[in-house]
Protein backbone atom coordinates (compact mmCIF):
# COMPACT_ATOMS: atom_id res chain seq x y z
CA UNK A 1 20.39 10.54 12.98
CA UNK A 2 22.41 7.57 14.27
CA UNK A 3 24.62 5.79 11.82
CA UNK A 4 24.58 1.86 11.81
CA UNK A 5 28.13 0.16 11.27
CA UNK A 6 27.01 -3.64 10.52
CA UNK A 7 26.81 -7.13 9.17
CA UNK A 8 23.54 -9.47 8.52
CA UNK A 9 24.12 -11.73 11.71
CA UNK A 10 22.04 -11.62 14.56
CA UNK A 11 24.12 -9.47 16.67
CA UNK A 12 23.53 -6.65 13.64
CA UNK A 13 20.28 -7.69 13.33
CA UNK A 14 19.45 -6.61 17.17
CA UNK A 15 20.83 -3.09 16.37
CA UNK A 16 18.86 -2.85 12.71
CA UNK A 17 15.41 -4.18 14.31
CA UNK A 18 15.35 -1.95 17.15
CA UNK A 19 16.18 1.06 15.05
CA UNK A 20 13.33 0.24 12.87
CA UNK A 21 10.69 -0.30 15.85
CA UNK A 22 11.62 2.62 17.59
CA UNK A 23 11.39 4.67 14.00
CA UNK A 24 14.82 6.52 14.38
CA UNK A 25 15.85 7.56 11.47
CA UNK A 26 19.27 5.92 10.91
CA UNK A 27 21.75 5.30 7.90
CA UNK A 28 23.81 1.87 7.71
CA UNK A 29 27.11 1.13 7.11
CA UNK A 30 27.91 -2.36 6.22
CA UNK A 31 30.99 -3.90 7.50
CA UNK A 32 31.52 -6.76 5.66
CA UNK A 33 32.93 -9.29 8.19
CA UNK A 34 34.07 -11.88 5.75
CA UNK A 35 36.41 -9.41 4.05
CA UNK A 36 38.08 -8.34 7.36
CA UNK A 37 36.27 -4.68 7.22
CA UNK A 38 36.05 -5.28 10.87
CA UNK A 39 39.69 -4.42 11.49
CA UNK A 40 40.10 -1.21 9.45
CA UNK A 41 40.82 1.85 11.43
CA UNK A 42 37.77 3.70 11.06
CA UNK A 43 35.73 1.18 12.41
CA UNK A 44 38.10 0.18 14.99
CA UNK A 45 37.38 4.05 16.19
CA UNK A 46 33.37 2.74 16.80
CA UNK A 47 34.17 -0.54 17.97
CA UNK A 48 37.37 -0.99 19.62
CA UNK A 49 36.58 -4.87 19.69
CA UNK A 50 35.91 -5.30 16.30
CA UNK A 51 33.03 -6.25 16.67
CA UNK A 52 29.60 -5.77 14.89
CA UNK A 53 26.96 -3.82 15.23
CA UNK A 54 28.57 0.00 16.19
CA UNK A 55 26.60 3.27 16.36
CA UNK A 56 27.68 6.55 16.65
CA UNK A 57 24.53 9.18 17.63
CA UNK A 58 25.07 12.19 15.29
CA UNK A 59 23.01 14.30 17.70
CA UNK A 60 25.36 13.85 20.53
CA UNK A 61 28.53 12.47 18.75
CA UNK A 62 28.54 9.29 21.23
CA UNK A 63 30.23 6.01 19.99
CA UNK A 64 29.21 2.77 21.10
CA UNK A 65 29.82 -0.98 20.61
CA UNK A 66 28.24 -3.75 21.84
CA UNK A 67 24.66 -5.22 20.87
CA UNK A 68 23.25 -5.21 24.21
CA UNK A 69 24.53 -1.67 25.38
CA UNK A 70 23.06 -0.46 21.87
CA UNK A 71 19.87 -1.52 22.74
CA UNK A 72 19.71 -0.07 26.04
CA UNK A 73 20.75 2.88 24.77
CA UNK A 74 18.08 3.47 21.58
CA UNK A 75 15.27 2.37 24.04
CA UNK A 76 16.42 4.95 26.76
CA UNK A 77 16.80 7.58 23.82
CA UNK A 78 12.93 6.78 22.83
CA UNK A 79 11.55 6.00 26.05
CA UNK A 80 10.30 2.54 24.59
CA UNK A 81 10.67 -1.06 24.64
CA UNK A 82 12.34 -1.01 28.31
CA UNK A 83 10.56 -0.08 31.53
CA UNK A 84 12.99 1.95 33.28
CA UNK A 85 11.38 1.44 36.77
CA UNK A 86 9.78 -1.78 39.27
CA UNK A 87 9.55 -5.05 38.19
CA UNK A 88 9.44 -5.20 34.36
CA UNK A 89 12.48 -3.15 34.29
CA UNK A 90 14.43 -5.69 35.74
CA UNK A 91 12.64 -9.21 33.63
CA UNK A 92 13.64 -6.93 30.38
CA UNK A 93 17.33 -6.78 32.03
CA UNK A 94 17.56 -10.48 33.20
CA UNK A 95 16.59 -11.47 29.49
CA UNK A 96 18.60 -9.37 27.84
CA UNK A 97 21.55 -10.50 30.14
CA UNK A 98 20.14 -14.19 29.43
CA UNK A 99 20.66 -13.66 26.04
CA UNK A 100 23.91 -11.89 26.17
CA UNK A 101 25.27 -14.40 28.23
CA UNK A 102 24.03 -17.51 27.02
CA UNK A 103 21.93 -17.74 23.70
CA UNK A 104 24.54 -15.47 21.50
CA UNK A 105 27.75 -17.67 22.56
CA UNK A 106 26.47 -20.89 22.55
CA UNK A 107 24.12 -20.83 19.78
CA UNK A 108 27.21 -18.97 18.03
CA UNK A 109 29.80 -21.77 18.87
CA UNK A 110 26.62 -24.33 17.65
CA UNK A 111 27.19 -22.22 14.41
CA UNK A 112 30.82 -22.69 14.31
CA UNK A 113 30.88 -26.78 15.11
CA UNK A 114 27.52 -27.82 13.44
CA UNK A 115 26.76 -25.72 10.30
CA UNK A 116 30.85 -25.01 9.55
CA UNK A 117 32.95 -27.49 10.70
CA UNK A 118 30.75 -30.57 10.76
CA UNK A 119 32.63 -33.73 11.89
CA UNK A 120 36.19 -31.84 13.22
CA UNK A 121 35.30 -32.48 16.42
CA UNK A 122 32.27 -34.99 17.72
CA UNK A 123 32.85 -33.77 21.28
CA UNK A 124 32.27 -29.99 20.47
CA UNK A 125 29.15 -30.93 18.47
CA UNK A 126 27.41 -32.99 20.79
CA UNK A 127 28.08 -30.34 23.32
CA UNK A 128 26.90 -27.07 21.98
CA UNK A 129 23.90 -28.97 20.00
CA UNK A 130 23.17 -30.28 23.31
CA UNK A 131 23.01 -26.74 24.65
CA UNK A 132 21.50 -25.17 22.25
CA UNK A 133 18.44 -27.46 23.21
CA UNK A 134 18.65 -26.51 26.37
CA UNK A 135 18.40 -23.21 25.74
CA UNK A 136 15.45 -23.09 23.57
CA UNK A 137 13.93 -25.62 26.73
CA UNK A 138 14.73 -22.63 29.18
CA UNK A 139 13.02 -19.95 26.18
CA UNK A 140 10.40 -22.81 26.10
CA UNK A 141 9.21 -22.53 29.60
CA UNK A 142 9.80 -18.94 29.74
CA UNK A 143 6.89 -18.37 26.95
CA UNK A 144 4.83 -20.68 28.50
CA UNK A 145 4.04 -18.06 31.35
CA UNK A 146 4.05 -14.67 29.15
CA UNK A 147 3.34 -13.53 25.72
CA UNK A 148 7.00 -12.16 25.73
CA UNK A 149 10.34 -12.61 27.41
CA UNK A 150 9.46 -9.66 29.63
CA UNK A 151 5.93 -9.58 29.46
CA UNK A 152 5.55 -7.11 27.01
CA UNK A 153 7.11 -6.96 23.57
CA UNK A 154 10.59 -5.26 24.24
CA UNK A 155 14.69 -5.33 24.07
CA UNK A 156 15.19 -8.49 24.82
CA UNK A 157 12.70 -9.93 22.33
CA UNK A 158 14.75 -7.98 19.56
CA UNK A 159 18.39 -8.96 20.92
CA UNK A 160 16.60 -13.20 21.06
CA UNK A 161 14.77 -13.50 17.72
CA UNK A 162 17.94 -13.39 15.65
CA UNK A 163 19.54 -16.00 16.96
CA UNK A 164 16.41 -17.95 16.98
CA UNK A 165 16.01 -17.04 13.19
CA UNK A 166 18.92 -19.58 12.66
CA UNK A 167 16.98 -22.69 14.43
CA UNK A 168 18.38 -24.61 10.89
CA UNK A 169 21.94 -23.50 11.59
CA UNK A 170 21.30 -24.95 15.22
CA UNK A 171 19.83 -28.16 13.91
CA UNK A 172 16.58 -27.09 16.23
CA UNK A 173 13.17 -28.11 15.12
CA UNK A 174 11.20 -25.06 16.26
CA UNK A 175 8.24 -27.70 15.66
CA UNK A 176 9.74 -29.20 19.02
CA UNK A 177 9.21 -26.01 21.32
CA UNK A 178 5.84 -24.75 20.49
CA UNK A 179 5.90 -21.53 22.69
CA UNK A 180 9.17 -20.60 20.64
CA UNK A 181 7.18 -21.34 17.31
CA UNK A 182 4.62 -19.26 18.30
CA UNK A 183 6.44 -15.92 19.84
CA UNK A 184 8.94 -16.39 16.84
CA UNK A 185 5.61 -16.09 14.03
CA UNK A 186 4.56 -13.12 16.50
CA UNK A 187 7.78 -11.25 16.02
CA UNK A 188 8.53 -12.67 12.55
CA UNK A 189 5.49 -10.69 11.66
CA UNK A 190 6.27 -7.37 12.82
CA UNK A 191 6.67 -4.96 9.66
CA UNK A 192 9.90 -2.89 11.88
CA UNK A 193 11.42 -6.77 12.19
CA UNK A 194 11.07 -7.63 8.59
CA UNK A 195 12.51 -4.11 7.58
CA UNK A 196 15.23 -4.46 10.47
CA UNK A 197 16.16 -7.92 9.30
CA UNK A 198 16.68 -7.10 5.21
CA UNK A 199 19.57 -4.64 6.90
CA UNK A 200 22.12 -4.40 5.12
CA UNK A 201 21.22 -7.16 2.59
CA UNK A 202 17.58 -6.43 1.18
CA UNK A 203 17.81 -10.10 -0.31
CA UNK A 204 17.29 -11.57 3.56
CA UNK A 205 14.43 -13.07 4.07
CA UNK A 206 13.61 -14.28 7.74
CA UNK A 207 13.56 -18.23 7.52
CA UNK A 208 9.87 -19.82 8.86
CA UNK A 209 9.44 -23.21 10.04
């Protein structure tokens, strides 16, 4: 049993999703982010960084934070969705890093300056809308070649497709990037996505373009 400390943004998403593909059974916790529920004490024991999404395995007692590291960590505990050896080890890996690195905190800052503080500050706009373009280009290409980030359907698929899920927030036309449109109605599909996504709010609905 793992519990599930987290929040309907992508970054809980990615923990919710894979829990539901990899059928482990799981209970969730919500931590509701805009009431500060981040910062109480017994989370702060999960997630030292107050951040969402936070896990602790029952079966082993192990604590862990961060989205990425949770992934890596179900998938090694069910022996799917990550390659552990040769070459697709390492694309799942570089995409997963890709999206660590780039997609959640610049799509997130995109958030910040274009959906929440629209015309505060021109410069900030223009330059994370401008990226966030850029990085659905580079996702563009990428899906040109392969059916999936690393091939096959894995990690890094689940840790992208949330983000991507809030094109509107983004001001992105997924119409634009047709390789996106189509590996997002792949995923968007998946019956463990759509259950993974509705966590903790059963109201969500993934948004289609």
């Amino acid at each position: 049993m793992i519990e599930l400390y987290t929040w309907g943004t992508p970054n809980g998403r990615k923990a919710s999703i894979a829990l539901e593909e990899m059928n482990l059974e799981y209970e969730a916790f919500p931590i509701n982010i805009g009431k500060d529920e981040q910062f109480q004490p017994h989370f702060l024991k999960v997630s030292p960084n107050n951040k969402i999404p936070g896990i602790i395995d029952r079966d082993t007692g192990l604590k862990l934070f961060e989205s990425g590291a949770i992934l890596i960590y179900l998938a090694e505990k069910t022996g799917r969705f990550f390659e552990t050896q040769g070459d697709a080890k390492w694309r799942t890996l570089e995409w997963l890093m890709w999206q660590m690195g780039g997609v959640g905190p610049f799509l997130g800052q995109a958030h910040h300056f274009l959906r929440f503080n629209p015309g505060k500050a021109p410069y900030a706009e223009e330059r994370y809308g401008n990226e966030a373009k850029r990085l659905y280009g580079v996702l563009d290409r990428r899906l040109a070649e392969v059916e999936y980030l690393a091939g096959d359907y894995s990690i890094a698929d689940m840790a992208t497709f949330p983000w991507i899920a809030r094109f509107e927030w983004q001001q992105i036309d997924l119409n634009e990037f047709e390789n996106v449109k189509r590996w997002y109605h792949a995923i968007a599909e998946r019956p463990g996505v759509q259950r993974g996504y509705k966590v903790p709010d059963e109201s969500a609905e993934i948004p289609m373009p």
